[in-house]
Protein backbone atom coordinates (compact mmCIF):
# COMPACT_ATOMS: atom_id res chain seq x y z
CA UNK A 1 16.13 -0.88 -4.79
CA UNK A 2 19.73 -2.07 -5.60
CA UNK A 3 21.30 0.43 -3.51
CA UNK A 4 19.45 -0.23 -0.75
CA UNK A 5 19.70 -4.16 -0.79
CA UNK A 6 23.68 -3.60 -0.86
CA UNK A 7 23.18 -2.14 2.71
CA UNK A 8 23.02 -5.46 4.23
CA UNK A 9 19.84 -3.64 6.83
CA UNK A 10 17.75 -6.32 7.99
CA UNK A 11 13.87 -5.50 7.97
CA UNK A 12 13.40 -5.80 11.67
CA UNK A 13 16.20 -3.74 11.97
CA UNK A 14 15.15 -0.74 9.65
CA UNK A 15 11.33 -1.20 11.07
CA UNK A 16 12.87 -0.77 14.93
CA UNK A 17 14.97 1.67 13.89
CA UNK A 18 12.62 3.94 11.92
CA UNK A 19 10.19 4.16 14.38
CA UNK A 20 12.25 4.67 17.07
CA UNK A 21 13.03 7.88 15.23
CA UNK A 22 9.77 8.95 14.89
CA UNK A 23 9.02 8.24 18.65
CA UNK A 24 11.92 10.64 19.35
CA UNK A 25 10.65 13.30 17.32
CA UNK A 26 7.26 12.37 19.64
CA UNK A 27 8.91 12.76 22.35
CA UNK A 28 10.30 15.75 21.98
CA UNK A 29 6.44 17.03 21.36
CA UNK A 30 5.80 15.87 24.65
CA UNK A 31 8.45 17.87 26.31
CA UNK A 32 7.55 20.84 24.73
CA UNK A 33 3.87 20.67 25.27
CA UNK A 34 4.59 20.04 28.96
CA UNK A 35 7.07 22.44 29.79
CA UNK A 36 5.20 25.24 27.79
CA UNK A 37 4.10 28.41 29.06
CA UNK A 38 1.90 30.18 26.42
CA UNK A 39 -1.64 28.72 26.18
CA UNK A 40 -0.37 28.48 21.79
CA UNK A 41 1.89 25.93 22.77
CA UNK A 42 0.71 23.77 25.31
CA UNK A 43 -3.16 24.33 24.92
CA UNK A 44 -3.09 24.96 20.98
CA UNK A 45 -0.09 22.68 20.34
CA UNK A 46 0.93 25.18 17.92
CA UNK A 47 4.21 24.00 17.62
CA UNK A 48 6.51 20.94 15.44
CA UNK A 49 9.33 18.91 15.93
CA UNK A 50 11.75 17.29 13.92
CA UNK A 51 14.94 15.02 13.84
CA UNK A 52 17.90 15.76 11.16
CA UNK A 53 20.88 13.53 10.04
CA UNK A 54 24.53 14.98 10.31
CA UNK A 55 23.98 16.24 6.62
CA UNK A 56 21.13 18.14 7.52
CA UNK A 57 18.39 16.08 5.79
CA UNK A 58 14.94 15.42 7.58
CA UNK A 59 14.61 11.79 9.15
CA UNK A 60 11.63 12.22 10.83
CA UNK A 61 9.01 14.34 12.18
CA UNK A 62 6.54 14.46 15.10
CA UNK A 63 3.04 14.36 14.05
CA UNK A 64 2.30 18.17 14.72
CA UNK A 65 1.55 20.97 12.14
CA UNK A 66 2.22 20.76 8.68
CA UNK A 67 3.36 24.21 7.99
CA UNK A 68 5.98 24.05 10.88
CA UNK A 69 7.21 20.46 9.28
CA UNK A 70 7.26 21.57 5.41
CA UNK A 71 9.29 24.25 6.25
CA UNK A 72 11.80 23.13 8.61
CA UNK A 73 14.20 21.25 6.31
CA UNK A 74 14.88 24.27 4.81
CA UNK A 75 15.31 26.44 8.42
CA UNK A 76 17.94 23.50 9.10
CA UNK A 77 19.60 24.71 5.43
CA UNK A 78 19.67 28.07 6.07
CA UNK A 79 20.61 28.41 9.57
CA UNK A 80 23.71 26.41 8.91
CA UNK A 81 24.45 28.75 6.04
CA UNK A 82 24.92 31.42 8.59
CA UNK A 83 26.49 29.29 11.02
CA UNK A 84 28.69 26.77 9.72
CA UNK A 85 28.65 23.07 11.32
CA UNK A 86 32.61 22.93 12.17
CA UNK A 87 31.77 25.89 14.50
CA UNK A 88 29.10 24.10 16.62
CA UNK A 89 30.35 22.59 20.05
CA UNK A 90 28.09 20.03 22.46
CA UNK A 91 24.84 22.09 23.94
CA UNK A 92 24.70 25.07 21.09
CA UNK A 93 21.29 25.70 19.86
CA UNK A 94 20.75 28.00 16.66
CA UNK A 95 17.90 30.10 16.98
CA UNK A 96 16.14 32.36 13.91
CA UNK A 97 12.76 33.13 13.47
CA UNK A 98 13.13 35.54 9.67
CA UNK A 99 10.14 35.17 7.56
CA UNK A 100 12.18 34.09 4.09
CA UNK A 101 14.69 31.73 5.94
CA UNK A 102 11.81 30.09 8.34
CA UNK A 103 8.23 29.21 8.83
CA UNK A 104 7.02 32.97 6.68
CA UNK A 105 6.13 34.91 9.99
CA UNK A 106 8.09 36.39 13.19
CA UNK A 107 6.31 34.53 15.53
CA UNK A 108 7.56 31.00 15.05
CA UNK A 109 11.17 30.97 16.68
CA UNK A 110 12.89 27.55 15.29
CA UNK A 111 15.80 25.75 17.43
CA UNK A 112 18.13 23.72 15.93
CA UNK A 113 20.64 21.96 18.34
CA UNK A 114 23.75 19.79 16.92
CA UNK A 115 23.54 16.00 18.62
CA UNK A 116 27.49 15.05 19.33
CA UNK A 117 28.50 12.02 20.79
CA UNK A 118 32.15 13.37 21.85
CA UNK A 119 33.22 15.43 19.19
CA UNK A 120 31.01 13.35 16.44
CA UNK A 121 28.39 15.52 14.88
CA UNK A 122 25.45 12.47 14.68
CA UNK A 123 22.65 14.92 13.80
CA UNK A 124 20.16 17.20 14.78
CA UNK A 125 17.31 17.76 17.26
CA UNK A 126 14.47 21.12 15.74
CA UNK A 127 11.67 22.14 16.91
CA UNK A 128 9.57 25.69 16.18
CA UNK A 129 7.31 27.34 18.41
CA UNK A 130 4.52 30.10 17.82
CA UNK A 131 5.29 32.84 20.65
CA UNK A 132 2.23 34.31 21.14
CA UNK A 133 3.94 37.63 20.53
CA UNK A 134 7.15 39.10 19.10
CA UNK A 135 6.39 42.95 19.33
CA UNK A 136 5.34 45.04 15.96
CA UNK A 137 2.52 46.79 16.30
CA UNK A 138 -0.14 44.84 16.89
CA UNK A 139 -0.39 42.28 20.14
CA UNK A 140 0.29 39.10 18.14
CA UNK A 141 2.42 40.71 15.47
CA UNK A 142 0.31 38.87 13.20
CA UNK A 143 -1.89 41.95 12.07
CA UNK A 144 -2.52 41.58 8.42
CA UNK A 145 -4.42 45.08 7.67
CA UNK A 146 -2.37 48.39 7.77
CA UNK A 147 0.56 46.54 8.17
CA UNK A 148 2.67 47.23 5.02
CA UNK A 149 6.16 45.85 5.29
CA UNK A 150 7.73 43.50 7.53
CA UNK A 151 9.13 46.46 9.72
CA UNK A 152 6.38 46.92 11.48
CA UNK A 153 5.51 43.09 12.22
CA UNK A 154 7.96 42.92 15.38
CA UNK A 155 11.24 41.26 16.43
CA UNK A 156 13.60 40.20 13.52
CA UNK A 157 16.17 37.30 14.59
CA UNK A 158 18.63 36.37 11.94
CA UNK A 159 20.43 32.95 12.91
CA UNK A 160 22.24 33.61 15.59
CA UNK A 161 23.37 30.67 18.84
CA UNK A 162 20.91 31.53 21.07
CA UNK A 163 22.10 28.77 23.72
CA UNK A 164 25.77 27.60 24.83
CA UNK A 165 26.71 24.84 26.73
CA UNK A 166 22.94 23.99 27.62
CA UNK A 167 22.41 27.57 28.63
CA UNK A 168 20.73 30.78 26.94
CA UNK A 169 23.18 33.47 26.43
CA UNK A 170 22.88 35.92 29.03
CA UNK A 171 22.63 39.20 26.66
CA UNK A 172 20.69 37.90 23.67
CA UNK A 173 17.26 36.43 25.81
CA UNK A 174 17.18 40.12 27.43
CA UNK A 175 17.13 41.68 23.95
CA UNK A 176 14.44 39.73 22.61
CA UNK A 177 12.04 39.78 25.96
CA UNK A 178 12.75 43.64 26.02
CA UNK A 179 10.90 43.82 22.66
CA UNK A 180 7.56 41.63 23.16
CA UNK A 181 4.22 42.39 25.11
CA UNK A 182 4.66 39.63 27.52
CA UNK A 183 8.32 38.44 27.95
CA UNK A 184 7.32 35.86 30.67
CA UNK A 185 5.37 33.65 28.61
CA UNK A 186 8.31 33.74 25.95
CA UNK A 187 10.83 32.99 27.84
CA UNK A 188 8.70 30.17 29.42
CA UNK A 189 8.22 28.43 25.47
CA UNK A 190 11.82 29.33 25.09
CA UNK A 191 12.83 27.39 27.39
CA UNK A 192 10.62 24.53 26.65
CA UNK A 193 12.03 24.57 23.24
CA UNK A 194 15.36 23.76 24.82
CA UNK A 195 14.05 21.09 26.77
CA UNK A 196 12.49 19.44 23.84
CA UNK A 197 16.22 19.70 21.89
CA UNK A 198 17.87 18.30 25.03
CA UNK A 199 15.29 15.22 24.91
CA UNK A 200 15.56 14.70 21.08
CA UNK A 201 19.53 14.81 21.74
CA UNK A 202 19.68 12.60 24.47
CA UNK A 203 17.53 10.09 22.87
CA UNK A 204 19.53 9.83 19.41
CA UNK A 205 22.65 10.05 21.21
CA UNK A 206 21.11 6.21 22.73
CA UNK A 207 20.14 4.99 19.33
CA UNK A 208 23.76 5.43 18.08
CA UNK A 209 25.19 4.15 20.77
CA UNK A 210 23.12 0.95 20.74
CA UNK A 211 23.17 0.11 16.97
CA UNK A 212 26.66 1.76 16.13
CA UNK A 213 27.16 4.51 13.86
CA UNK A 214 27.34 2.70 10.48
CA UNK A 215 23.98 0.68 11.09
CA UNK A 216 22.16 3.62 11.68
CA UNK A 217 23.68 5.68 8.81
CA UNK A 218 22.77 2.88 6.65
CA UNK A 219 19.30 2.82 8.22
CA UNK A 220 18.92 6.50 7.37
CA UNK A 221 20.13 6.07 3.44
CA UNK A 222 17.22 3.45 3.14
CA UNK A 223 14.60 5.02 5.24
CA UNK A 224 14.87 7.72 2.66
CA UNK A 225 15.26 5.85 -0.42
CA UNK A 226 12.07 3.77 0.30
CA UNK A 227 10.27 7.07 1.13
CA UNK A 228 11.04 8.51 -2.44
CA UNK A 229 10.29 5.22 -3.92
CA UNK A 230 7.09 4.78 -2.34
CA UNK A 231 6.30 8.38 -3.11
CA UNK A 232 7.07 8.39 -6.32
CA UNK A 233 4.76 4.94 -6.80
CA UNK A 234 2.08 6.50 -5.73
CA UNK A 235 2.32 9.81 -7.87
CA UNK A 236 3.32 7.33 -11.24
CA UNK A 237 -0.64 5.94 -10.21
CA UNK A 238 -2.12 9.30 -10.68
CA UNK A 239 -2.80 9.78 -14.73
CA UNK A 240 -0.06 12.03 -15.88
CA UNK A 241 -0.94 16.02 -17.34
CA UNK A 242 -0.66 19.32 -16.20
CA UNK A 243 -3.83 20.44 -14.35
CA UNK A 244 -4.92 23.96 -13.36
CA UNK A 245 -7.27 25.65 -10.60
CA UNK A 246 -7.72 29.08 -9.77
CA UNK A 247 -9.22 30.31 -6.46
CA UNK A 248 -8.92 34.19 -5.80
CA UNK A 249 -8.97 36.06 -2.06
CA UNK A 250 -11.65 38.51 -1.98
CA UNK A 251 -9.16 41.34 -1.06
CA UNK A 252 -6.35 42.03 1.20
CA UNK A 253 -7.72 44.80 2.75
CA UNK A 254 -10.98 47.50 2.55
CA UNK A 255 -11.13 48.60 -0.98
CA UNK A 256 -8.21 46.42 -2.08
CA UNK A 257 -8.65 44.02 -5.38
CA UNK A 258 -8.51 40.37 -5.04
CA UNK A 259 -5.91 38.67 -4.69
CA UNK A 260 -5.53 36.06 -7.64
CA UNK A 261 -4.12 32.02 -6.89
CA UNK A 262 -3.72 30.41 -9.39
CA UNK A 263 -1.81 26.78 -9.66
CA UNK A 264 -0.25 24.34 -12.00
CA UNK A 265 0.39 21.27 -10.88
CA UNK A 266 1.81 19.00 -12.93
CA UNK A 267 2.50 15.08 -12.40
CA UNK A 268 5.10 13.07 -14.57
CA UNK A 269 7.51 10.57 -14.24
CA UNK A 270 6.93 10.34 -10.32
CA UNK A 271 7.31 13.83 -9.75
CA UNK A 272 4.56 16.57 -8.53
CA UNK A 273 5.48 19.89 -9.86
CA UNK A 274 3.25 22.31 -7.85
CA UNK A 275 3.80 25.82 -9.39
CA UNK A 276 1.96 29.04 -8.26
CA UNK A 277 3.97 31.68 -9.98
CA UNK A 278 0.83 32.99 -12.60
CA UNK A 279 -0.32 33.88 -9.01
CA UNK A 280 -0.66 37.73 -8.10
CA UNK A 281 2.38 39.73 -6.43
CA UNK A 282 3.29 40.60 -3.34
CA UNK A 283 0.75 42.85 -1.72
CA UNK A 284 0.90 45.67 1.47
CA UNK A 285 -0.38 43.93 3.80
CA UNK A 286 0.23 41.40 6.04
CA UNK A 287 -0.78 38.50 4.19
CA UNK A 288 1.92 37.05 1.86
CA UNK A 289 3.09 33.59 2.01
CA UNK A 290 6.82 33.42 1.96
CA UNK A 291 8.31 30.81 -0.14
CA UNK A 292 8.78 27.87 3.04
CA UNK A 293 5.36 28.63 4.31
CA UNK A 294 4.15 27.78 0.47
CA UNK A 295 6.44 24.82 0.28
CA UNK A 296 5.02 23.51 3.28
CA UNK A 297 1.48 23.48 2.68
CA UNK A 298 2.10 22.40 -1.16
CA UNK A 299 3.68 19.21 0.32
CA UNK A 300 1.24 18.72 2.53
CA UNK A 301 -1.76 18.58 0.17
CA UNK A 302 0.43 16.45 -2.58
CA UNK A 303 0.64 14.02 0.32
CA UNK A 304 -3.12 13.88 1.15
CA UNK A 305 -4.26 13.91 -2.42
CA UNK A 306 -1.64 10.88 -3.56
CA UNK A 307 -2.15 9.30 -0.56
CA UNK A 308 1.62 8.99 0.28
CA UNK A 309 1.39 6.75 3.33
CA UNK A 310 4.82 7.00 4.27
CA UNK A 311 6.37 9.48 7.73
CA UNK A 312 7.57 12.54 6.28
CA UNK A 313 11.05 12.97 5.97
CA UNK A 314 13.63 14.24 3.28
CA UNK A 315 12.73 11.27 0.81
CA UNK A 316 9.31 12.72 0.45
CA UNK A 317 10.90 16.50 -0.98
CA UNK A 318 12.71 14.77 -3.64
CA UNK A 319 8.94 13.95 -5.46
CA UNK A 320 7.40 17.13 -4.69
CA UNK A 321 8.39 20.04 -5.90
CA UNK A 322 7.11 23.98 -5.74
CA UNK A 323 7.60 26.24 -7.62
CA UNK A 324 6.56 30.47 -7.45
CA UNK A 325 7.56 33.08 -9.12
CA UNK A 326 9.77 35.79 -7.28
CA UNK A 327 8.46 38.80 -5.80
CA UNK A 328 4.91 36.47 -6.02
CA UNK A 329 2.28 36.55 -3.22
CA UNK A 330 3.70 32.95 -2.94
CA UNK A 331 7.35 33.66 -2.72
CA UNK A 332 7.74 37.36 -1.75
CA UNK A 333 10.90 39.57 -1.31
CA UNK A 334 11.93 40.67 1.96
CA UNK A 335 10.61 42.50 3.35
CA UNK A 336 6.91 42.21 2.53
CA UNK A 337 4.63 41.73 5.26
CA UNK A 338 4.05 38.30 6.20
CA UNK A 339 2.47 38.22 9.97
CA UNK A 340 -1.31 36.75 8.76
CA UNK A 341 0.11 34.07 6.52
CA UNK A 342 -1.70 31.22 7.86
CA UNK A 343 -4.90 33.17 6.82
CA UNK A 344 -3.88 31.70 3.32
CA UNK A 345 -3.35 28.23 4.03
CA UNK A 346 -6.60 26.82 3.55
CA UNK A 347 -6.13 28.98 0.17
CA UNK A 348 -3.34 26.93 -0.94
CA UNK A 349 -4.76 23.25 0.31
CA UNK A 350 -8.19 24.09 -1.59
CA UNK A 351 -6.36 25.19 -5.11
CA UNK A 352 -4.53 22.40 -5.33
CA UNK A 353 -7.72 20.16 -3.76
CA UNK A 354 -8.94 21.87 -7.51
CA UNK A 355 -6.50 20.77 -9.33
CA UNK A 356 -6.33 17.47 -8.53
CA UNK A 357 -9.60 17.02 -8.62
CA UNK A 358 -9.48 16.89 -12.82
CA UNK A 359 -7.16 14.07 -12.40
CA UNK A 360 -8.64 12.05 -9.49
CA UNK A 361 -12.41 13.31 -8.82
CA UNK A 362 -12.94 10.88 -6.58
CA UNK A 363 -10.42 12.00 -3.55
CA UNK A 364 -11.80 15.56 -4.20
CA UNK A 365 -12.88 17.33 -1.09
CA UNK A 366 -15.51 20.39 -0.55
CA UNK A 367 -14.26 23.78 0.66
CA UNK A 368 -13.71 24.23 3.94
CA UNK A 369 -15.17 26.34 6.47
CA UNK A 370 -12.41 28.65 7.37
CA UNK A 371 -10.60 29.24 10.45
CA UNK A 372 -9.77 31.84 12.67
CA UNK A 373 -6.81 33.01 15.08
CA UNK A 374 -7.99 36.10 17.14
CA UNK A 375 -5.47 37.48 19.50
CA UNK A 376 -6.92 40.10 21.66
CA UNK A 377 -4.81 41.86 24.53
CA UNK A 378 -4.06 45.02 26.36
CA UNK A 379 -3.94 45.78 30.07
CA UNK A 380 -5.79 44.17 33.18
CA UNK A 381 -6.90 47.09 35.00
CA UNK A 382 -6.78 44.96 37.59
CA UNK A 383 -3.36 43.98 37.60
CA UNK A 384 -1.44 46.37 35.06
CA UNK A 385 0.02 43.77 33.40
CA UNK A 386 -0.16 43.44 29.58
CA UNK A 387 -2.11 40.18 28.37
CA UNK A 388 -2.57 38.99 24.62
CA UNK A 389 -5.54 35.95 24.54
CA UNK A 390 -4.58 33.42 21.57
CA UNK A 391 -7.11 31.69 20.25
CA UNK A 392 -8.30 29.14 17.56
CA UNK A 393 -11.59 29.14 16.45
CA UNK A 394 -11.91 25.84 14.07
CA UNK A 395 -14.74 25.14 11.54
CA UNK A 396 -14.41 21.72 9.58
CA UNK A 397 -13.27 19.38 6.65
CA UNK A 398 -15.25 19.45 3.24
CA UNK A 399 -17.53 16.36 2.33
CA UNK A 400 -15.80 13.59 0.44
CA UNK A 401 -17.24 11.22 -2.17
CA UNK A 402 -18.26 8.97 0.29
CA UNK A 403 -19.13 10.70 3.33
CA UNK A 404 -19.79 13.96 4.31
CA UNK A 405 -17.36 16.43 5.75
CA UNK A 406 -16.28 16.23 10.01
CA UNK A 407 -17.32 19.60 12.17
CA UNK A 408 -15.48 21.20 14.04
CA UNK A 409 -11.89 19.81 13.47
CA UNK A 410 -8.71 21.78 12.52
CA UNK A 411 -8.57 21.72 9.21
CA UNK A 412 -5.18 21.71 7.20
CA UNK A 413 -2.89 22.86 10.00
CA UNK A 414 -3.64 20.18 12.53
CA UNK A 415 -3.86 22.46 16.04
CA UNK A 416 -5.89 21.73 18.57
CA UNK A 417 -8.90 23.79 20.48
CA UNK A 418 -7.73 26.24 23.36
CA UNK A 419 -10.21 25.64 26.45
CA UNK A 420 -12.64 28.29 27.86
CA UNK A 421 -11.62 27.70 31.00
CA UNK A 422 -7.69 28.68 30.80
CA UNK A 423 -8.75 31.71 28.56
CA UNK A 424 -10.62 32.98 31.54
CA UNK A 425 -7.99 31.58 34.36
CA UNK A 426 -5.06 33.37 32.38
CA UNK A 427 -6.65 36.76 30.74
CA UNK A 428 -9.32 38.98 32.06
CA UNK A 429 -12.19 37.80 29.66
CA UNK A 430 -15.32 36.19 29.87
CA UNK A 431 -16.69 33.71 26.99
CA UNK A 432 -20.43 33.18 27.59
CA UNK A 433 -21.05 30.57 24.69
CA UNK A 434 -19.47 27.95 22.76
CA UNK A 435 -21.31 25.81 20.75
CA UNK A 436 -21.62 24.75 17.12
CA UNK A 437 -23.80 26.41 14.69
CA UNK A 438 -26.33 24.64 13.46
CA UNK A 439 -26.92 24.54 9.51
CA UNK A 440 -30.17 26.04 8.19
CA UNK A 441 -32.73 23.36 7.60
CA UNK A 442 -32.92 23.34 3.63
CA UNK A 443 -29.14 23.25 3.24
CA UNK A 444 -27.49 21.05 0.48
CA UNK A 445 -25.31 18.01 2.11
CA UNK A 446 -21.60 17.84 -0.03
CA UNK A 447 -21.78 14.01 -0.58
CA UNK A 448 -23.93 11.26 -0.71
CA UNK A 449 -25.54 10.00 2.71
């Protein structure tokens, strides 16, 4: 704590300061969920944000999905690779949505806007999206069987500045709505993602210019040296050793073998070493979970099962870290087939929920129900337009030690329930039941009552 007491930052101070940044990154949520088009975004709040310091590093995060959020630090990395900083000018936005440098499938489009006050980079404002399609050949372009490279998944965007000035490019929109099933609901969440940049920029731009630039640089050294202190407290309480779990996919495809996970997580000297590389390769389908996607939701259970009760930001990645072999089902060359990813995410949360378990029984959840994201569409007869219907059908948590598990909640990716009502109002489909499914009468309860 040396460092951080030679900052002369006042508690009040930080504490105002901190969560102001976190109600940015909020905020931003807000605007995008409004603003939204697609029934994803602003019904299934599939969708993060996030807010970055000049040098790239997280700083804090709205409170939206955690495979969006694990993986965005590294978008910010790579997309400034490609695009160096000293080239970005007030209102650019840097768009990609590649598998291996983002969120592990073509349908979550990431923004990153620079935040200048004059010609002072301060930061910047991110946010991702799922577009409920980006072409490919299946409406979705999340198909997982039949699929067997990432060629025929859909739209590929390397970085590239999608928006100048405050304003989309005229060419490059029209090339990516001339290759998706339903360009007007795109364009609609594109947009919104600018509008949620524009708030996140206009809001830090007001924190510097209240507190000054040095306070809130100093602000952002210590809000991220407590967060690796604090996580690294928590992970020193956890008894130290290398513990294993293995929990196999059935197949990855009719008459396919399963697909093995196996992980290693080991916890020493404040660090959690989450490593999934005895786990199968890469398979032909599209199913693999490219290295940010794994990151993400390795974080995310590290978090839950150490109880690290401190906002995610950059601070947190420097205590855990994942590792997977390359050309692994966990960290797969380009171009394997990614779309379906998310079908493994409860996968990867209930390994590691394994794992831990030999270390700390007691915060040990069941299995979860599992989850599914159906996207039907085609073409209303009635209308000839093209339609795709996204949807999240949601099952439940696992019993605990000390209570049983809740129904009917997203697990693991934190989403939200898309209502009957705007799946009939906006696609031609009726649903004539939705209820909960009752358990059979002589069925074991997970924890004690």
């Amino acid at each position: 704590m040396t460092r951080m007491a030679q900052r002369n930052v006042d508690p009040v101070t930080l504490t105002v300061v901190w969560n102001s940044s976190v109600s940015i990154a909020d905020e931003m949520g807000g605007a995008l969920r409004r603003t939204a088009f697609s029934e994803a975004v602003r019904e299934g709040e599939d969708f993060s944000t996030g807010l970055f310091d000049r040098q790239g590093r997280l700083i804090a995060q709205g409170n939206f999905t955690p495979g969006h959020l694990g993986a965005m630090t590294y978008v910010v990395q790579n997309v400034l690779n490609y695009i160096p900083p000293e080239t970005l000018r007030p209102g650019d936005m840097l768009a990609t949505n590649d598998a291996y440098l983002g969120g592990g499938h073509f349908p979550d489009m990431f923004l990153v806007a620079p935040i200048f006050e004059d010609e002072t980079l301060l930061g910047y404002a991110v946010n991702t999206a799922h577009h409920v399609d980006m072409g490919g050949a299946q409406p979705g372009s999340e198909a997982v069987q039949g699929v067997r490279d990432a060629f025929a998944e859909g739209l590929r965007v390397l970085p590239m500045r999608l928006v100048r000035g405050g304003e989309f490019d005229s060419d490059l929109p029209r090339m990516i709505l001339g290759n998706v099933r339903v360009p007007e609901k795109v364009r609609g969440d594109l947009l919104a993602q600018r509008n949620a940049n524009h708030v996140g920029t206009q809001r830090f731009r007001k924190l510097f210019a209240h507190y000054g630039e040095e306070l809130i640089e100093n602000v952002i050294e210590d809000i991220l040296d407590r967060s690796e202190a604090r996580g690294r407290e928590l992970i020193r309480a956890l008894p130290g050793g290398t513990y294993s779990f293995e929990d196999p996919l059935d197949d990855y495809g009719p008459g396919t073998p399963p697909v093995d996970i196996r992980v290693d997580i080991t916890l020493k000297d404040g660090i959690a070493t989450v490593d999934f590389s005895r786990s199968s390769d890469a398979v032909p389908a599209g199913i693999n979970s490219y290295i940010n996607y794994t990151r993400a939701y390795a974080s995310f259970a590290m978090r839950i099962f150490a109880k690290i009760d401190v906002p995610n930001n950059a601070g947190i990645e420097r205590v855990v870290k994942l590792v997977a072999r390359e050309g692994s089902f966990f960290n797969p060359r380009y171009p394997a087939a990614g779309g379906g990813r998310a079908s493994v995410q409860v996968r990867i949360f209930d390994t590691i929920n394994g794992a831990v378990a030999k270390a700390v029984p007691e915060r040990a959840m069941g299995a979860f129900t599992h989850w599914a994201n159906p996207k039907l569409g085609g073409v209303d007869p009635e209308t000839g337009k093209r339609w795709i219907m996204y949807d999240l059908v949601l099952g439940g948590f696992g019993g605990r030690s000390d209570k049983d598990g809740a129904e009917a909640l997203c697990p693991v990716f934190n989403c939200a329930n898309v209502p009957v009502e705007v799946h009939e109002t906006n696609n031609p489909v009726r649903i004539h039941r939705l209820e909960l499914i009752a358990a059979p009468r002589n069925s074991c309860r997970c924890s004690r009552a």
